[in-house]
PDB file of N, CA and C in Angstrom:
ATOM      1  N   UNK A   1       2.958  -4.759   8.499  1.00  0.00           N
ATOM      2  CA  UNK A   1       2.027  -4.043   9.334  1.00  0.00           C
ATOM      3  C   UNK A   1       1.014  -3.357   8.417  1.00  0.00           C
ATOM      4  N   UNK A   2      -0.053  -3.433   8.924  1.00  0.00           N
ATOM      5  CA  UNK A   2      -1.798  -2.741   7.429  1.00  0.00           C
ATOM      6  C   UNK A   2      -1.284  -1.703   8.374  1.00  0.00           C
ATOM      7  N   UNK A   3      -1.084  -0.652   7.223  1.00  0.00           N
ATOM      8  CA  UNK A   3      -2.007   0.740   7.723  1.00  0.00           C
ATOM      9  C   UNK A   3      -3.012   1.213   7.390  1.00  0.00           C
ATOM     10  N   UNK A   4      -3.404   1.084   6.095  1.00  0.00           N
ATOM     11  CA  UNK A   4      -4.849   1.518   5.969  1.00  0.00           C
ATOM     12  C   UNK A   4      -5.613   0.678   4.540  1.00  0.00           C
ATOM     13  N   UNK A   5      -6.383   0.416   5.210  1.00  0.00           N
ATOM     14  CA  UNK A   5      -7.472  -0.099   4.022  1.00  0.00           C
ATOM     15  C   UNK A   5      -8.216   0.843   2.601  1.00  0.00           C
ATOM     16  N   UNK A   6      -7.799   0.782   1.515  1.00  0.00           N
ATOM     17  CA  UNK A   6      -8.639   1.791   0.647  1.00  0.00           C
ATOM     18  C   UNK A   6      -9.724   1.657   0.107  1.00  0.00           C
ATOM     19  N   UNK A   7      -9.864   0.219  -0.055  1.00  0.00           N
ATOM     20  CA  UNK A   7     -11.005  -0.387  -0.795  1.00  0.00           C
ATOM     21  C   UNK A   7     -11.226  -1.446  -0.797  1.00  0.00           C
ATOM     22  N   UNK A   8     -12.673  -2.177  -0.406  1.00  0.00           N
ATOM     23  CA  UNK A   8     -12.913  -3.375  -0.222  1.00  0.00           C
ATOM     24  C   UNK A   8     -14.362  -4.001  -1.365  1.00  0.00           C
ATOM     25  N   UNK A   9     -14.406  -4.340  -1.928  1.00  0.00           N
ATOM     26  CA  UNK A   9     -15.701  -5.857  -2.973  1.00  0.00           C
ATOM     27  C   UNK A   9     -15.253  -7.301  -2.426  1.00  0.00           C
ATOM     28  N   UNK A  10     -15.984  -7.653  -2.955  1.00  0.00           N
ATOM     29  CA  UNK A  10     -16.215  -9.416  -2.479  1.00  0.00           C
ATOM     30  C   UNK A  10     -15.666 -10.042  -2.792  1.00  0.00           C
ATOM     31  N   UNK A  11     -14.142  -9.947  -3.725  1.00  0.00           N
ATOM     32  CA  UNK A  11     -13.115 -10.566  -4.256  1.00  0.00           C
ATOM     33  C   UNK A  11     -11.769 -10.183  -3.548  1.00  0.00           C
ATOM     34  N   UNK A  12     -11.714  -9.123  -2.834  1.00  0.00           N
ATOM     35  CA  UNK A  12     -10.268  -8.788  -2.505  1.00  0.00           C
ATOM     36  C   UNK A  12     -10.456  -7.560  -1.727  1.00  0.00           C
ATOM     37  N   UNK A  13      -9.359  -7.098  -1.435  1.00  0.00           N
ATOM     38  CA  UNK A  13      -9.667  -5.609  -0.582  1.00  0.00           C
ATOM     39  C   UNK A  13      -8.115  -5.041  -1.039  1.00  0.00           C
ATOM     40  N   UNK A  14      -7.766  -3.770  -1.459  1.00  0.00           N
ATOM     41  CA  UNK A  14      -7.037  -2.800  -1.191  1.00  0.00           C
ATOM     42  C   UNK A  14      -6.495  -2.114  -0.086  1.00  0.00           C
ATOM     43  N   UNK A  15      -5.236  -2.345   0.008  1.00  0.00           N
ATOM     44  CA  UNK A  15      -4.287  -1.945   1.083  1.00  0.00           C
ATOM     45  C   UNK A  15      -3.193  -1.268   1.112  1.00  0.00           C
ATOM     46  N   UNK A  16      -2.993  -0.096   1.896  1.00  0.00           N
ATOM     47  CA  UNK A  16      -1.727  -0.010   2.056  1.00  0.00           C
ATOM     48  C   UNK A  16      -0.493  -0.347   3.367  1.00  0.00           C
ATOM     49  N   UNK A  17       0.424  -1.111   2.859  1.00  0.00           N
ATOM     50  CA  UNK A  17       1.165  -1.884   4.360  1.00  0.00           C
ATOM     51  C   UNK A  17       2.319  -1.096   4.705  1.00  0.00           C
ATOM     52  N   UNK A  18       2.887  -0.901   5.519  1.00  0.00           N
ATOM     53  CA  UNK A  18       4.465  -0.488   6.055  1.00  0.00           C
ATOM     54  C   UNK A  18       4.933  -1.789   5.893  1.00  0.00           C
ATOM     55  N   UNK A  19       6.280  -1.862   5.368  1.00  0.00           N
ATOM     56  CA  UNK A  19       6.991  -2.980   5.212  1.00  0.00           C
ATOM     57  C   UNK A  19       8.531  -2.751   5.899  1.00  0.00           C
ATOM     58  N   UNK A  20       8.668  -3.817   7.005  1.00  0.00           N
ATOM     59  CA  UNK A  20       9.863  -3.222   8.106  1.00  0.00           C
ATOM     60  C   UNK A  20      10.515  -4.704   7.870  1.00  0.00           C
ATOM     61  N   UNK A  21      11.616  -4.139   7.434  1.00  0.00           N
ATOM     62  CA  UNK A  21      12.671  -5.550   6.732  1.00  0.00           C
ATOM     63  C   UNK A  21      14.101  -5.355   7.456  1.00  0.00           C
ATOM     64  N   UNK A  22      15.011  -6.058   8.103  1.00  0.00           N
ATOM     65  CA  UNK A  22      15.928  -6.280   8.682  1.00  0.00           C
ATOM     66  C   UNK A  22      16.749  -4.557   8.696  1.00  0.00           C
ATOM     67  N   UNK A  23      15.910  -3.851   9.928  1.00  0.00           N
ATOM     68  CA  UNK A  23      16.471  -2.643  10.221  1.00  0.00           C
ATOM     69  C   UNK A  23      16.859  -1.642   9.125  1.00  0.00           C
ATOM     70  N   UNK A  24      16.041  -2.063   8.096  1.00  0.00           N
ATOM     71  CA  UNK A  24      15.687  -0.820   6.896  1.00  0.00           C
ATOM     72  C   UNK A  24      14.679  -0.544   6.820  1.00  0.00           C
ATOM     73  N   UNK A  25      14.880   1.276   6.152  1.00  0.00           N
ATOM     74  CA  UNK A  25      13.957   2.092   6.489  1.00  0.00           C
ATOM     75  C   UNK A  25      12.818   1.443   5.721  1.00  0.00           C
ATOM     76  N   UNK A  26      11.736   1.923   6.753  1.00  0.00           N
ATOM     77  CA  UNK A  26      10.268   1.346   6.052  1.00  0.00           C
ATOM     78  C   UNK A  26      10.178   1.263   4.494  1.00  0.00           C
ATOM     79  N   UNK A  27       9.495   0.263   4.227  1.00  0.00           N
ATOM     80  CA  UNK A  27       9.072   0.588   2.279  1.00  0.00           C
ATOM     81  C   UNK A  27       6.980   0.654   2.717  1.00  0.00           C
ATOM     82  N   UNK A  28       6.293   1.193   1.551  1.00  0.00           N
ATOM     83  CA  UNK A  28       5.027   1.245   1.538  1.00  0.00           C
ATOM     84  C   UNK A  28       4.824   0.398   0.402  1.00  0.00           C
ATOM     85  N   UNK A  29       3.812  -0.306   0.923  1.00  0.00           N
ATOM     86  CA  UNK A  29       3.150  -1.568  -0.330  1.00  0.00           C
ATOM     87  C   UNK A  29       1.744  -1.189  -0.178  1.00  0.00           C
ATOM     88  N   UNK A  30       1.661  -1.076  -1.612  1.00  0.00           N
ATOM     89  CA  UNK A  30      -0.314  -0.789  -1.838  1.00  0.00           C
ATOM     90  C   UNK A  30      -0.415  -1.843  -2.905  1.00  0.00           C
ATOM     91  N   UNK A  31      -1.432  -2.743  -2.939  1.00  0.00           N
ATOM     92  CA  UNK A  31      -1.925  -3.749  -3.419  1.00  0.00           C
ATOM     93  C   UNK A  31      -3.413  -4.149  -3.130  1.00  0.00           C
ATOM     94  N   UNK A  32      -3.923  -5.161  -3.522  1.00  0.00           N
ATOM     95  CA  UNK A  32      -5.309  -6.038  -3.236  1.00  0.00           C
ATOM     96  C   UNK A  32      -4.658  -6.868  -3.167  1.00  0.00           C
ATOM     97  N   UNK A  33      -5.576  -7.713  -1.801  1.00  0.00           N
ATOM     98  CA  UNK A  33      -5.197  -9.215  -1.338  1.00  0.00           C
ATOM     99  C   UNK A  33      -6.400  -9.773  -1.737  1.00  0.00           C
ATOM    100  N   UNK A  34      -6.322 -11.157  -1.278  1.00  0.00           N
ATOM    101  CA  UNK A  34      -7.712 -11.831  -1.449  1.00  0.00           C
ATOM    102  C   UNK A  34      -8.239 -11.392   0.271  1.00  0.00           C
ATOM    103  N   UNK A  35      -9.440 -11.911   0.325  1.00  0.00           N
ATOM    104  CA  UNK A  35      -9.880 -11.283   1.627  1.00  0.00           C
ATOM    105  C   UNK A  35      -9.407 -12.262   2.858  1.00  0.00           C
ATOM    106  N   UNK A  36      -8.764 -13.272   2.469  1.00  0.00           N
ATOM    107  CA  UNK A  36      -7.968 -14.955   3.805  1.00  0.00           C
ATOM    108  C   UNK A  36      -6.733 -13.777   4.068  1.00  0.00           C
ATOM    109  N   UNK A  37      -5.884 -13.120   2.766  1.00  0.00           N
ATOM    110  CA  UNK A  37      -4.802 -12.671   3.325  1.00  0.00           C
ATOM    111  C   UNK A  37      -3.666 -13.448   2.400  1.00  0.00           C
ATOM    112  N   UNK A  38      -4.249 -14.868   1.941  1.00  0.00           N
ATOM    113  CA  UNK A  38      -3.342 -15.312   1.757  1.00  0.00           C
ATOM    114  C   UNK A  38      -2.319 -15.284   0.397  1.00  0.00           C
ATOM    115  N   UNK A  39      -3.136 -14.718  -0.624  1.00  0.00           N
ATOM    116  CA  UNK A  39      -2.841 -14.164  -1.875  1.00  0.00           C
ATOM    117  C   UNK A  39      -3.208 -12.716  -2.306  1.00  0.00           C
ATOM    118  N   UNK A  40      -1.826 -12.127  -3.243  1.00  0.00           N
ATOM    119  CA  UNK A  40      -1.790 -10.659  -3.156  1.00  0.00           C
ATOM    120  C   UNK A  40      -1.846 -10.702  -4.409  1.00  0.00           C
ATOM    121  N   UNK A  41      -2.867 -10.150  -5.183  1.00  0.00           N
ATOM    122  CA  UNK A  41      -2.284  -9.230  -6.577  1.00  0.00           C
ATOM    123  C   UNK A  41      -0.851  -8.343  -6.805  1.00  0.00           C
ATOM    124  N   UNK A  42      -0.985  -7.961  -7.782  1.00  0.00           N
ATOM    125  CA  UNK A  42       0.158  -6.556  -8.109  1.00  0.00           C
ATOM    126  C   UNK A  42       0.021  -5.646  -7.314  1.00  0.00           C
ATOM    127  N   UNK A  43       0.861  -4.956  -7.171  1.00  0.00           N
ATOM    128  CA  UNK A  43       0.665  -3.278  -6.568  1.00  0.00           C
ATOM    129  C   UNK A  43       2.179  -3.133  -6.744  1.00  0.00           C
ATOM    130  N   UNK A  44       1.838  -1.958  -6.005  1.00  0.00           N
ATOM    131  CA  UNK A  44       3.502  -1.232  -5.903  1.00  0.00           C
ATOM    132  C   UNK A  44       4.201  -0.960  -4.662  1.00  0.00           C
ATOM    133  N   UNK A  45       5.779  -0.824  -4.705  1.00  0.00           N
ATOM    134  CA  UNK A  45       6.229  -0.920  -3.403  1.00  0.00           C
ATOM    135  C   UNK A  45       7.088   0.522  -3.308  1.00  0.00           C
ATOM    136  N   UNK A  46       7.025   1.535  -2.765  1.00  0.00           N
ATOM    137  CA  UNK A  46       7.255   3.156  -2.618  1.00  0.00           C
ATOM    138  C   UNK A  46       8.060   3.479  -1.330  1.00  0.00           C
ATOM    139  N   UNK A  47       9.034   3.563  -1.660  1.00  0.00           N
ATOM    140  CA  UNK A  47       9.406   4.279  -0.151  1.00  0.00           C
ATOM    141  C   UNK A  47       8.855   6.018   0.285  1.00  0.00           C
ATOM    142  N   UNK A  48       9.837   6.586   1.334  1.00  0.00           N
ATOM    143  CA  UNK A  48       8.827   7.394   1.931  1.00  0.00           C
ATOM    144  C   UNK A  48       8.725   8.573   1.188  1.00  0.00           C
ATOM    145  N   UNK A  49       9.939   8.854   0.118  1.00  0.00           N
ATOM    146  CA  UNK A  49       9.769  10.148  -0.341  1.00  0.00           C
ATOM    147  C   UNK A  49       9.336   9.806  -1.815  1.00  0.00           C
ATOM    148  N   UNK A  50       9.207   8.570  -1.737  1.00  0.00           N
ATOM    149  CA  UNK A  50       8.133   8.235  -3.042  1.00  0.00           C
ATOM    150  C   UNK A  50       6.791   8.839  -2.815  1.00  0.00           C
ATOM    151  N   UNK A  51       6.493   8.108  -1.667  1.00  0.00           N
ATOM    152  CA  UNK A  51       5.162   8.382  -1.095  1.00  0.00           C
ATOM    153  C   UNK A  51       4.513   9.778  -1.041  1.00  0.00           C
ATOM    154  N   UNK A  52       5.615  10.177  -0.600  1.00  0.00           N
ATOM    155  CA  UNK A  52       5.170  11.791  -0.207  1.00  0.00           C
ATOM    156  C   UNK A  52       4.873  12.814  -1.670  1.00  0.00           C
ATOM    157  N   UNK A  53       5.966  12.353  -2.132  1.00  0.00           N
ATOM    158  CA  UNK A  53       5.410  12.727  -3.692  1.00  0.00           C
ATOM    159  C   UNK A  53       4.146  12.537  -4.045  1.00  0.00           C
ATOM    160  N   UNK A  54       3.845  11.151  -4.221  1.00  0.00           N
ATOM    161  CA  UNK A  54       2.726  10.461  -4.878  1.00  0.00           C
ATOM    162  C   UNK A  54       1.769  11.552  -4.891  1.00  0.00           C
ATOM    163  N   UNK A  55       1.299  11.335  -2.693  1.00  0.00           N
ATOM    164  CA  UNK A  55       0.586  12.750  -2.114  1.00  0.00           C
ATOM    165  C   UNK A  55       0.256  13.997  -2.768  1.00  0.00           C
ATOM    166  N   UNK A  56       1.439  14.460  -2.773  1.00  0.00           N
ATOM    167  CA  UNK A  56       1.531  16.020  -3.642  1.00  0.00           C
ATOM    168  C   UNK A  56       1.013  16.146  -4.513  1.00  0.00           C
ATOM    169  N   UNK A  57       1.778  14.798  -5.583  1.00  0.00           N
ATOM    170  CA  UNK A  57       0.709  14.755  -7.115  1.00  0.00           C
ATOM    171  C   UNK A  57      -0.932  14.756  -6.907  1.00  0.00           C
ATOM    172  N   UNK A  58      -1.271  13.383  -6.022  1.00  0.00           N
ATOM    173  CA  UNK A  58      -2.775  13.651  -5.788  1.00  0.00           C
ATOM    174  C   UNK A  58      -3.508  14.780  -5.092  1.00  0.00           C
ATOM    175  N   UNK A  59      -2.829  15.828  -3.924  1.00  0.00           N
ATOM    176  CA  UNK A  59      -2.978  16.449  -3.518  1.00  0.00           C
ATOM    177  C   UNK A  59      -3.494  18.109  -4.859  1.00  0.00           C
ATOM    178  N   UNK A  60      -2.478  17.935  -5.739  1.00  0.00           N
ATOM    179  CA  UNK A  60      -2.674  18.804  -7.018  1.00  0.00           C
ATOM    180  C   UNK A  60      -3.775  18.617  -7.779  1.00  0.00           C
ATOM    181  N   UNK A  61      -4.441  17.186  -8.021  1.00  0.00           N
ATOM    182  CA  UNK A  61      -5.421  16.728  -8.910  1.00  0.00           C
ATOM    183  C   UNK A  61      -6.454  17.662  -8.439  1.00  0.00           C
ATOM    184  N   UNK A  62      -6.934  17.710  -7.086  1.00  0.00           N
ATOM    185  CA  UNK A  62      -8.070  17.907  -6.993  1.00  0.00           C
ATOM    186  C   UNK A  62      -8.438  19.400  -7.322  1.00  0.00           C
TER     187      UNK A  62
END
């Protein structure tokens, strides 16, 4: 499932997905796809109190 788009150029776009796998708890995937969908670069895969962290950290930067 996309939840949110971060960044898009003419080669790929940046995403972050909910990933819902045989009645386990969600994981978060942020990556670039190509723009078909059909090929993904690297990224990373975070669950939720990864996530929430992450937040905090960026939440501190500013």
């Amino acid at each position: 499932m996309e939840n949110g788009l971060i960044a898009l150029n003419a080669l790929s776009y940046f995403v972050l997905n909910i990933v819902l796998r045989n009645g386990r708890n969600p994981k978060y995937d942020l990556r670039d796809w190509a723009p078909n969908h059909e090929k993904m670069g690297k990224g990373v895969t975070l669950t939720k109190e990864e996530l929430e962290k992450l937040g905090e950290i960026l939440s501190e930067l500013e």
